[in-house]
C-alpha atoms as a PDB file:
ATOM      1  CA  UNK A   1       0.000   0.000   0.000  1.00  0.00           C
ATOM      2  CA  UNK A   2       1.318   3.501  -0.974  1.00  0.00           C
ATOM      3  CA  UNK A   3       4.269   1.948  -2.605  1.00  0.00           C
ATOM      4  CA  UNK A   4       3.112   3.622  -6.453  1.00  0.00           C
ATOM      5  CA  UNK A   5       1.240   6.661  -6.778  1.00  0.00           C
ATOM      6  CA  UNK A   6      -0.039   7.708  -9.829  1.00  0.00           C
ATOM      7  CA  UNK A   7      -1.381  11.678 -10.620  1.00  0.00           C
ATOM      8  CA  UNK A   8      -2.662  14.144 -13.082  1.00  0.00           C
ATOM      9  CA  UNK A   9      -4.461  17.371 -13.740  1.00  0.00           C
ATOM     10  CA  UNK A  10      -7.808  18.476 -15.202  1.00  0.00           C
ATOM     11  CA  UNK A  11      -9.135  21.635 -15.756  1.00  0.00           C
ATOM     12  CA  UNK A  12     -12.245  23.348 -14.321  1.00  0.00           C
ATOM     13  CA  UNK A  13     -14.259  27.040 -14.370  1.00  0.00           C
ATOM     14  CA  UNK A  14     -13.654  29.399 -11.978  1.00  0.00           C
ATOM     15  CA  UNK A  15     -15.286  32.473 -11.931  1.00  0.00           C
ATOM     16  CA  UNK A  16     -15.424  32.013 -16.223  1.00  0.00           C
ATOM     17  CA  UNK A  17     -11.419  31.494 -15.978  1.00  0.00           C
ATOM     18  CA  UNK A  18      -9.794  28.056 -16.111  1.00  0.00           C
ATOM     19  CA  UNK A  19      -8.399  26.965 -13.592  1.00  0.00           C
ATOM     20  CA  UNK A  20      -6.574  23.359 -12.931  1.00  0.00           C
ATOM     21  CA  UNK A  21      -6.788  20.537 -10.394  1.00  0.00           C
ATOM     22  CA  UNK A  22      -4.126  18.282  -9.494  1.00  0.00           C
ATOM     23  CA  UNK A  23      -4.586  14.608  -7.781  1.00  0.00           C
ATOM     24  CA  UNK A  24      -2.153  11.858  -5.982  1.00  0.00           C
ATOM     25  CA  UNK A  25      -4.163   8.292  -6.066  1.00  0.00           C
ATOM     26  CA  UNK A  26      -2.872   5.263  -4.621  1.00  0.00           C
ATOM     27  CA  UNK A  27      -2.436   2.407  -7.471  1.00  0.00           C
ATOM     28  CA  UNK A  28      -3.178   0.002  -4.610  1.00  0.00           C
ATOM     29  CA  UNK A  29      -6.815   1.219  -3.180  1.00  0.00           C
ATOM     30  CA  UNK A  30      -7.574   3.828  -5.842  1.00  0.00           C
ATOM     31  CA  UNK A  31      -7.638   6.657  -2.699  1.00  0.00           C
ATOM     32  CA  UNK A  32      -6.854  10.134  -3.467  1.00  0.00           C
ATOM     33  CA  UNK A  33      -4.009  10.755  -1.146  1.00  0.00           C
ATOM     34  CA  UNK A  34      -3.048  14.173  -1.922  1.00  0.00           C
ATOM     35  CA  UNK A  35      -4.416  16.945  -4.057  1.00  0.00           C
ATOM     36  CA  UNK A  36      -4.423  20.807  -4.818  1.00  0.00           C
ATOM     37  CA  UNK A  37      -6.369  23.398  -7.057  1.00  0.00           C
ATOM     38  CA  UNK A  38      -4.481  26.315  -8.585  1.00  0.00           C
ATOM     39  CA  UNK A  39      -4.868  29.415 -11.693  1.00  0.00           C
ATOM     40  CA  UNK A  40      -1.722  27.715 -13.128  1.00  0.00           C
ATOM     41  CA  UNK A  41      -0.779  24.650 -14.480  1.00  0.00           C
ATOM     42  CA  UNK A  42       2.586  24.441 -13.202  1.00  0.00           C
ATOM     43  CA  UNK A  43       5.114  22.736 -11.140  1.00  0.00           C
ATOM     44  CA  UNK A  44       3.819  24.386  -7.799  1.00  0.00           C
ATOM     45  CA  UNK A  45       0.444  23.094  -8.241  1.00  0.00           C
ATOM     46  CA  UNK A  46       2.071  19.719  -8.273  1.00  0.00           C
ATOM     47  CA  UNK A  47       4.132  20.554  -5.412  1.00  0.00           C
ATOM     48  CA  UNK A  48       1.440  21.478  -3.496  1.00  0.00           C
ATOM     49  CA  UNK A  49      -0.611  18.180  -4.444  1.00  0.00           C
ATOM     50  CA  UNK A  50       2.569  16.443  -3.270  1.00  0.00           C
ATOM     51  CA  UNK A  51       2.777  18.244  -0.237  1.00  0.00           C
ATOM     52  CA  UNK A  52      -0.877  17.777   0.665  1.00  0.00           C
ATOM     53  CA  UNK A  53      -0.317  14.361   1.441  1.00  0.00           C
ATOM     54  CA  UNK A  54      -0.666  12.796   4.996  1.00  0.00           C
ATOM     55  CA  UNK A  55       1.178   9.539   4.968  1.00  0.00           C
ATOM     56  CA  UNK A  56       4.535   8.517   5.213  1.00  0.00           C
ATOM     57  CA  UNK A  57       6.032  10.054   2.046  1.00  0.00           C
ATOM     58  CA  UNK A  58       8.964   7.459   2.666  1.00  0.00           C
ATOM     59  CA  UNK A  59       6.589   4.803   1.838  1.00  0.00           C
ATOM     60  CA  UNK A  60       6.234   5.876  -2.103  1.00  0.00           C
ATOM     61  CA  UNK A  61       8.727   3.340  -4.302  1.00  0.00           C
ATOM     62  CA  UNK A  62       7.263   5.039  -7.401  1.00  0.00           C
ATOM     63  CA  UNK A  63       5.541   8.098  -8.316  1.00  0.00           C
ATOM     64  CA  UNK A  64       3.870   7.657 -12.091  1.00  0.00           C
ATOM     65  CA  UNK A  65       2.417  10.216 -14.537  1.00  0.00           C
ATOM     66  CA  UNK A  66       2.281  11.334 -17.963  1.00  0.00           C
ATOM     67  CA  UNK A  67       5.137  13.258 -19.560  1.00  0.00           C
ATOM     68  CA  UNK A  68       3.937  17.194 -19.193  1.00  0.00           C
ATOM     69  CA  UNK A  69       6.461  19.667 -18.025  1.00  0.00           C
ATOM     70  CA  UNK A  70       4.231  19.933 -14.764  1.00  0.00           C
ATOM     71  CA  UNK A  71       6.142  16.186 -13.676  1.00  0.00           C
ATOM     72  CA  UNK A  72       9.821  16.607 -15.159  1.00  0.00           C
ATOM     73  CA  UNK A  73      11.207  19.656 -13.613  1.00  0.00           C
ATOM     74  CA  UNK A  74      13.697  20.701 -10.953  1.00  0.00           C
ATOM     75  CA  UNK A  75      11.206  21.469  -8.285  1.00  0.00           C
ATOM     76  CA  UNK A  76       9.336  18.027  -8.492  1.00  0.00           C
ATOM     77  CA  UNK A  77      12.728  16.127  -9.132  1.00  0.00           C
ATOM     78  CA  UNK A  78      14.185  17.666  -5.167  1.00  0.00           C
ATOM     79  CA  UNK A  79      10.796  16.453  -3.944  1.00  0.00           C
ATOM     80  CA  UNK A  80      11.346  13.041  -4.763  1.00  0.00           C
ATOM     81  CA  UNK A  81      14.844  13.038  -4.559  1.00  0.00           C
ATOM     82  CA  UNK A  82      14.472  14.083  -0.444  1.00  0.00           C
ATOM     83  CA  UNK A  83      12.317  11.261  -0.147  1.00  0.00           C
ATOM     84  CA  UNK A  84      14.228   8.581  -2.485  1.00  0.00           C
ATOM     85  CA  UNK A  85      11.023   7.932  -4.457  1.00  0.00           C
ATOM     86  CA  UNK A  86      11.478   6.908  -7.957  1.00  0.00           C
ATOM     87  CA  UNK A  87      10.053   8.453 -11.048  1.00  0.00           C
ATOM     88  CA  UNK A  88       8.190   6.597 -13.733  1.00  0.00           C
ATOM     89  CA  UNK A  89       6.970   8.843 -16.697  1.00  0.00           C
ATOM     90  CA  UNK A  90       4.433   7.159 -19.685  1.00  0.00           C
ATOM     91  CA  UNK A  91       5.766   6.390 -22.950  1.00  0.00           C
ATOM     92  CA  UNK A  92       5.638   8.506 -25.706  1.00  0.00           C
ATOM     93  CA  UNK A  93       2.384   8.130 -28.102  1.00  0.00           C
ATOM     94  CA  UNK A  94       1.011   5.847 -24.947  1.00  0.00           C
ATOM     95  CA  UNK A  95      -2.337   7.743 -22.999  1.00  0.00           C
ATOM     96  CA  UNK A  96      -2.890   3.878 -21.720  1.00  0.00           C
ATOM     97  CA  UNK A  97       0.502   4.085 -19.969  1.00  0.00           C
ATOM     98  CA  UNK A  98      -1.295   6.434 -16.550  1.00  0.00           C
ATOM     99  CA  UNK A  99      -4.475   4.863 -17.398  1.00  0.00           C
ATOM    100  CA  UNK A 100      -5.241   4.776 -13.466  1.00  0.00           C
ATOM    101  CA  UNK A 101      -5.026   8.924 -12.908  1.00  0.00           C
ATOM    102  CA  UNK A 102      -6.560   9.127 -16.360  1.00  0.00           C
ATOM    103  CA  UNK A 103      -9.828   6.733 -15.124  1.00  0.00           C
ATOM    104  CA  UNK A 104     -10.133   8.556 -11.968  1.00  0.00           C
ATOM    105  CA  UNK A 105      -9.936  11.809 -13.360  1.00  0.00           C
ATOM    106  CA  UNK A 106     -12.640  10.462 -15.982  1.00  0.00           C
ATOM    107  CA  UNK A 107     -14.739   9.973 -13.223  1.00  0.00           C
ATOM    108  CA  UNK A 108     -13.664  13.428 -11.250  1.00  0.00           C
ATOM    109  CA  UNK A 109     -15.192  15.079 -14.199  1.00  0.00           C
ATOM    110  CA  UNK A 110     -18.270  13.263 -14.667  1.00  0.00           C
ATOM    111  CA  UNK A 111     -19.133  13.651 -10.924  1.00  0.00           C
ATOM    112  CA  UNK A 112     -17.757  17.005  -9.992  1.00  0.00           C
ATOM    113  CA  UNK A 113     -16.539  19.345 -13.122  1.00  0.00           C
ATOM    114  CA  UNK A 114     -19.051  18.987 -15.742  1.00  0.00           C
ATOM    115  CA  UNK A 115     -21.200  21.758 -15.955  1.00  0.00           C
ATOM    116  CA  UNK A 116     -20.373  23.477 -12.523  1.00  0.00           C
ATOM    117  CA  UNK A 117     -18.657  26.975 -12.609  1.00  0.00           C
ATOM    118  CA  UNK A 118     -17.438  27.569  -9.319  1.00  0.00           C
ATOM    119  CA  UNK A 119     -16.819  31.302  -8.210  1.00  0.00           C
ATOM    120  CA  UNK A 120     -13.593  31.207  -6.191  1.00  0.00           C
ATOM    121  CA  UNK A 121     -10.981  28.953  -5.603  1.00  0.00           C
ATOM    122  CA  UNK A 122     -11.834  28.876  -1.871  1.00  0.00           C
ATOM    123  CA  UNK A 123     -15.055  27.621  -3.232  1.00  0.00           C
ATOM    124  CA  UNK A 124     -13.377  24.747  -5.272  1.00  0.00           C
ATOM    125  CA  UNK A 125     -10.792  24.080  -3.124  1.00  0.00           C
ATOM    126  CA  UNK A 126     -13.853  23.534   0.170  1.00  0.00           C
ATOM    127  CA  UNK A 127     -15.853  21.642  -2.812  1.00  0.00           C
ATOM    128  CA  UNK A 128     -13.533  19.132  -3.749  1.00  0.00           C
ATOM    129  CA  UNK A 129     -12.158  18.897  -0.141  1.00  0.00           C
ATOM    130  CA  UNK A 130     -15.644  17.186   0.588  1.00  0.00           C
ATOM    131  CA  UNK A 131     -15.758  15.450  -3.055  1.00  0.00           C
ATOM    132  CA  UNK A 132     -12.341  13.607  -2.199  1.00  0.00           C
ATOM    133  CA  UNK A 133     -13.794  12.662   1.346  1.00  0.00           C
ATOM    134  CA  UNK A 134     -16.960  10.730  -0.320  1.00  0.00           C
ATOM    135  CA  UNK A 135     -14.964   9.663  -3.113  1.00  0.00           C
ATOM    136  CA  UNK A 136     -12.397   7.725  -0.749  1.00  0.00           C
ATOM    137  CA  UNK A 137     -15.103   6.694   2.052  1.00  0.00           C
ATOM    138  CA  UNK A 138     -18.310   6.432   0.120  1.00  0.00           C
ATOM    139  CA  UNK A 139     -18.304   5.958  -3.296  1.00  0.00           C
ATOM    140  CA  UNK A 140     -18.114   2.046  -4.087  1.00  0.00           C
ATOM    141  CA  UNK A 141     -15.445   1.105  -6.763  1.00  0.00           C
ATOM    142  CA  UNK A 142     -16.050  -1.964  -8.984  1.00  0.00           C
ATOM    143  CA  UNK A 143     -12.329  -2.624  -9.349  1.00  0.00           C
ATOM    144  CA  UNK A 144     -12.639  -2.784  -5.309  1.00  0.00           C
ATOM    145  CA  UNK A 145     -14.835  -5.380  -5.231  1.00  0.00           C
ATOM    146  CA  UNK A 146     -17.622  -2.474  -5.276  1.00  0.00           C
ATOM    147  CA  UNK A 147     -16.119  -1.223  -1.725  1.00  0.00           C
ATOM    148  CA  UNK A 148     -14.865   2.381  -1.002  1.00  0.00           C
ATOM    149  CA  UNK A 149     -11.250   2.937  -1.202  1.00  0.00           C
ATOM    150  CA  UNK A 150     -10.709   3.111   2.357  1.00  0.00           C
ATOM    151  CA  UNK A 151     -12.990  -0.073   2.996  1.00  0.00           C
ATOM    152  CA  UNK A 152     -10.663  -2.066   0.261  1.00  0.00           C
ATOM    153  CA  UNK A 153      -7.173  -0.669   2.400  1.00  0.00           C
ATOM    154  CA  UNK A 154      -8.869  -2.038   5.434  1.00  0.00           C
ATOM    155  CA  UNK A 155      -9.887  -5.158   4.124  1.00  0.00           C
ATOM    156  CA  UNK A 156      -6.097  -5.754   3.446  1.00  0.00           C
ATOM    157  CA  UNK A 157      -4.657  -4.213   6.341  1.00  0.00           C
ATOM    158  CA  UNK A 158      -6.535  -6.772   8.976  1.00  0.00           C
ATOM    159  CA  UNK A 159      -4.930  -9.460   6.284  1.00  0.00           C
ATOM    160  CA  UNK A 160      -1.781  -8.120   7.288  1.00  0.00           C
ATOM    161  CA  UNK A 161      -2.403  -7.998  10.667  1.00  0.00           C
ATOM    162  CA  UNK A 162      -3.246 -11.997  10.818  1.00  0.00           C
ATOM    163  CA  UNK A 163       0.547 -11.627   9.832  1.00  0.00           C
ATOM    164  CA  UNK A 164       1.420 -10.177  13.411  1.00  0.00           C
ATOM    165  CA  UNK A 165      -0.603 -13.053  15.045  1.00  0.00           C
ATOM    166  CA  UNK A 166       1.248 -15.880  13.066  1.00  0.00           C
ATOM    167  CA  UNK A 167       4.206 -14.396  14.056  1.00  0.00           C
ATOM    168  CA  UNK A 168       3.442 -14.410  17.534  1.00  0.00           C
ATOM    169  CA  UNK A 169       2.348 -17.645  17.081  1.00  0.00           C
ATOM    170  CA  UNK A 170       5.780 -18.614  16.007  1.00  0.00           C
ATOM    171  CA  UNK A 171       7.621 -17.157  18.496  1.00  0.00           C
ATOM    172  CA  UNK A 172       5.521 -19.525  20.753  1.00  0.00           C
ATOM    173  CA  UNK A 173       6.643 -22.743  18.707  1.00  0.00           C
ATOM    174  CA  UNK A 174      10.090 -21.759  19.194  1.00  0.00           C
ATOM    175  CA  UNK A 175       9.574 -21.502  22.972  1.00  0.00           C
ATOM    176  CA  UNK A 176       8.417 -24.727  22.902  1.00  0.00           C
ATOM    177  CA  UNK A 177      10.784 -26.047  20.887  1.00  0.00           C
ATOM    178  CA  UNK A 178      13.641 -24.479  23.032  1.00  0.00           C
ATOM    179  CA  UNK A 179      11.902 -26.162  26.251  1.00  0.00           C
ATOM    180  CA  UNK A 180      11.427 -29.269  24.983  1.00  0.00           C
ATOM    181  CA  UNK A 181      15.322 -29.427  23.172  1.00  0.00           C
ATOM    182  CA  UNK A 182      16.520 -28.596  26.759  1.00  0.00           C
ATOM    183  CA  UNK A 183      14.364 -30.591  28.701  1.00  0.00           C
ATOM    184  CA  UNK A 184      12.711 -27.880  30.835  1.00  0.00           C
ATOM    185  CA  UNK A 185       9.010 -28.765  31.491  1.00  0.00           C
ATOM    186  CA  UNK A 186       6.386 -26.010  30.998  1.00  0.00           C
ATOM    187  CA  UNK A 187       2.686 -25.609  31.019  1.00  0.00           C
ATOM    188  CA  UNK A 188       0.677 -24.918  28.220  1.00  0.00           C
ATOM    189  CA  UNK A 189      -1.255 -21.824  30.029  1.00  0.00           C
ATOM    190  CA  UNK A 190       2.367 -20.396  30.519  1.00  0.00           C
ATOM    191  CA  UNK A 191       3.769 -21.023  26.992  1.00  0.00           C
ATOM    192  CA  UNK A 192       2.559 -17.265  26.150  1.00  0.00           C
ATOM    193  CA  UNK A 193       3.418 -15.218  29.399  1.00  0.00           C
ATOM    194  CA  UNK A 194       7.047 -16.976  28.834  1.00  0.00           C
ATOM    195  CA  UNK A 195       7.349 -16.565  25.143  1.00  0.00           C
ATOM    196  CA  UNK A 196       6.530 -12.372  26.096  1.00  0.00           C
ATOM    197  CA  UNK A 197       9.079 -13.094  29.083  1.00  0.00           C
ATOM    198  CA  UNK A 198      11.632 -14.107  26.789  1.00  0.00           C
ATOM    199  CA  UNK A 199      10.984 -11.528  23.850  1.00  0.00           C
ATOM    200  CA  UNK A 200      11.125  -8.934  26.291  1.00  0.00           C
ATOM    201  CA  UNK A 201      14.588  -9.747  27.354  1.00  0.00           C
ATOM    202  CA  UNK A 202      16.113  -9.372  24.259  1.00  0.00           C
ATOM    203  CA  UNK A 203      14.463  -6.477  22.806  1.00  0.00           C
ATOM    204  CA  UNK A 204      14.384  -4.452  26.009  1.00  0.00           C
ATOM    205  CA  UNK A 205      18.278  -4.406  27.478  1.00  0.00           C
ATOM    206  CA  UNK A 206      19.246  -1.270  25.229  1.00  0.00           C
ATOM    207  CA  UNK A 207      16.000   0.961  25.499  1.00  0.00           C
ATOM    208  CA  UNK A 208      15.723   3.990  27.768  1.00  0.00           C
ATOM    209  CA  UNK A 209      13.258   4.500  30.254  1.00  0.00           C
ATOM    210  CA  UNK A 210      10.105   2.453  30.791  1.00  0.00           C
ATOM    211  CA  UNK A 211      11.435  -0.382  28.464  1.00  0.00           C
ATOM    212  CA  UNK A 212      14.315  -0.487  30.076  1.00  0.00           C
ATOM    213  CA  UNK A 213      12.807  -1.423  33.564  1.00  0.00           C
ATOM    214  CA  UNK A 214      10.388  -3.592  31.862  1.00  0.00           C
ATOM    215  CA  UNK A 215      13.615  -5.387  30.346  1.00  0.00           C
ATOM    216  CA  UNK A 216      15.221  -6.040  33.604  1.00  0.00           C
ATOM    217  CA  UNK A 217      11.997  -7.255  35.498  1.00  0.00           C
ATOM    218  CA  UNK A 218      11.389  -9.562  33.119  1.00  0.00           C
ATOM    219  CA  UNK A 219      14.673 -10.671  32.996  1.00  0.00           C
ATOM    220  CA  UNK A 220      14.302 -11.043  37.093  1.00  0.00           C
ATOM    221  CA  UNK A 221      11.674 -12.954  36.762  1.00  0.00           C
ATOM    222  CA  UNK A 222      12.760 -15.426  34.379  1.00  0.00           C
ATOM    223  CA  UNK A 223      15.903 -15.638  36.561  1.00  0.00           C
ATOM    224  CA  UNK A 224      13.673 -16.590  39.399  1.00  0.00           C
ATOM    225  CA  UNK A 225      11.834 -19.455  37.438  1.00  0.00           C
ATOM    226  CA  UNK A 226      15.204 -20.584  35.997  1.00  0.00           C
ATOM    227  CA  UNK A 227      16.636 -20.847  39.874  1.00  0.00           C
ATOM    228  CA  UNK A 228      13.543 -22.521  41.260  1.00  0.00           C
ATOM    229  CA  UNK A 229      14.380 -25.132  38.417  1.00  0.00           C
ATOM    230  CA  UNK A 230      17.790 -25.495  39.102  1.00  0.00           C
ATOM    231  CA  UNK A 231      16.907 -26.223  42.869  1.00  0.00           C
ATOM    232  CA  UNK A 232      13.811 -28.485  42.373  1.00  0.00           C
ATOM    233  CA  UNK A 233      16.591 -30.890  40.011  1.00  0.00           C
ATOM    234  CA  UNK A 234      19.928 -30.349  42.365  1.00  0.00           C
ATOM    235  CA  UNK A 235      17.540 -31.517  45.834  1.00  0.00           C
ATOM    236  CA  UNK A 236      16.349 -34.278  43.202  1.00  0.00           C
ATOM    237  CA  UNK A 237      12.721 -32.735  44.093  1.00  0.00           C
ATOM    238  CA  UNK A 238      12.449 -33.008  40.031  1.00  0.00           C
ATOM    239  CA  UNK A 239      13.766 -36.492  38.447  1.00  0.00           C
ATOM    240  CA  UNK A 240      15.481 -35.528  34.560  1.00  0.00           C
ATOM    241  CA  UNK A 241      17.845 -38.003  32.773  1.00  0.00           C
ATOM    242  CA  UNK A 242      21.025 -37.495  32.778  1.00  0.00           C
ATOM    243  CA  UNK A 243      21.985 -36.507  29.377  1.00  0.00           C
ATOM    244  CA  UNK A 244      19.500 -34.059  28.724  1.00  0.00           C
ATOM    245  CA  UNK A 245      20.794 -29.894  28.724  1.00  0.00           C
ATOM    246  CA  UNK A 246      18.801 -29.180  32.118  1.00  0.00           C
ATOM    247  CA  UNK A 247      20.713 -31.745  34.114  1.00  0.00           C
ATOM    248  CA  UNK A 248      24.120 -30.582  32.596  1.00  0.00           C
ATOM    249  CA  UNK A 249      23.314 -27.258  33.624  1.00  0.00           C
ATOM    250  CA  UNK A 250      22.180 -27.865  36.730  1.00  0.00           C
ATOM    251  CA  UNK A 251      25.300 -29.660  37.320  1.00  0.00           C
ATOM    252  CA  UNK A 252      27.854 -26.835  35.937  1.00  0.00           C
ATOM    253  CA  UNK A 253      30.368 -24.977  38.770  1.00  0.00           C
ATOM    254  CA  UNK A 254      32.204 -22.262  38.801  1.00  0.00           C
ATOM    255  CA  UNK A 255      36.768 -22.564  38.959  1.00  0.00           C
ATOM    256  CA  UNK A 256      36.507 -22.907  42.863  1.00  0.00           C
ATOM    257  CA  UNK A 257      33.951 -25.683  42.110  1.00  0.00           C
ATOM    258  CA  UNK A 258      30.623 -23.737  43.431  1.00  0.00           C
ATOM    259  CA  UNK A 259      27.560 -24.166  42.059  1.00  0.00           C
ATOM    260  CA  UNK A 260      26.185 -21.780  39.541  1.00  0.00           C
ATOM    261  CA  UNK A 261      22.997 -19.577  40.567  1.00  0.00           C
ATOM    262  CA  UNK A 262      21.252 -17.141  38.467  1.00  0.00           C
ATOM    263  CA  UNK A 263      22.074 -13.605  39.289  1.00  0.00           C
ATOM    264  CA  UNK A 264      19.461 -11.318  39.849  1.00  0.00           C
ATOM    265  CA  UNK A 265      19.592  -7.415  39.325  1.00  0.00           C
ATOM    266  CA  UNK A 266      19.328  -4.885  41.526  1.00  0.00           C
END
């Protein structure tokens, strides 16, 4: 999502002058990200399109449209160039090459241009303000499965976030896998809080502030459970074979031969 943006501009009466409209749309979801009206067909009124929009600029891979001088300039070329987005321009002879910006513009006009004459650009500019808001949370797209373009982003988003969950899901095999590779015996209604235990102690030892103390709890308390282990096998209240890592550990001592205990921080 956001990685290509496609745009274009359209013109449209003000106060009987032309005036111009530019768009950003996402390829992905069809949204208009970013726009801007203006009495010039220029370089600014792309700029100002550009600037317009609300997400994470460093997102954009690619930034499409057709070959006018209101793309391919110096001013447009910084903009990208600060944000390390690439620049794709249509072919020559090739209208089909943006046909994206070109069918939502198509539609743009049907809906909101034709046969309006709009008396300022404050007018315009409040106008399409509330025309890009229905377009992008109303309007139902074929090409979208007929859902808005912010219903279609969602839609993929909580696809993305069933992601998260199988990854947190694997971090949980591993912590089983661990256990059971080193023999330590664990209940199944603890496999989570330990798996969190765990994560925490490796992605918490460097932070500042709350994560930090969150980082050396945890790692407390797993020291804790790791000791009470140690213990339960050493006064043979817990019977492990022999050859398994738990036992070895248990069993490991220090150069003046004392037993090794976890450590726990102050």
């Amino acid at each position: 999502m956001l990685s290509v943006v496609v745009s274009d501009l359209t013109y449209v009466r003000v106060d009987k002058k032309w005036s111009y409209i530019c768009v950003f749309v996402d390829l992905f979801n069809q949204e208009i990200i970013g726009y801007s009206v203006g009495p010039n067909k220029d370089a600014l009124l792309v700029y100002r399109a550009f600037a317009s929009i609300k997400a994470n600029l460093h997102q954009i891979r690619l930034f499409h449209t057709d070959r006018g001088n209101e793309f391919k300039n110096n001013l447009i070329d910084k903009a990208l160039e600060t944000f390390k987005i690439g620049q794709s321009l249509s072919m020559k002879g090739c209208p089909y090459d943006n046909a994206v910006a070109e069918a939502t513009f198509k539609i743009i006009k049907t809906e909101f241009v034709n046969g309006r004459n709009f008396t300022s650009l404050e007018e315009l500019t409040r106008e399409l303000q509330d025309y890009v808001h229905w377009f992008n949370h109303l309007r139902i797209h074929g090409t979208l499965e007929y859902m808005n373009p912010i219903q279609y982003k969602m839609k993929h988003l909580k696809k993305l976030s069933s992601l998260v969950l199988t990854y947190q899901e694997a971090q949980e095999i591993m912590c089983r896998t661990a256990c059971q590779w080193a023999g330590v015996p664990i209940q199944e209604g603890k496999v989570r809080e330990l798996t969190k235990d765990l994560g925490a102690m490796f992605e918490s030892p460097a932070a500042i502030g709350p994560n930090h103390w969150l980082g050396r709890n945890t790692r407390n308390r797993v020291g804790k459970w790791i000791g009470e282990l140690i213990d339960e096998v050493r006064n043979g209240n817990m019977n492990v074979p022999t050859n398994i890592i738990l036992y070895r550990f248990t069993q490991y001592r220090d150069l003046e031969g004392i037993f090794w205990t976890p450590i726990l921080l102050p």
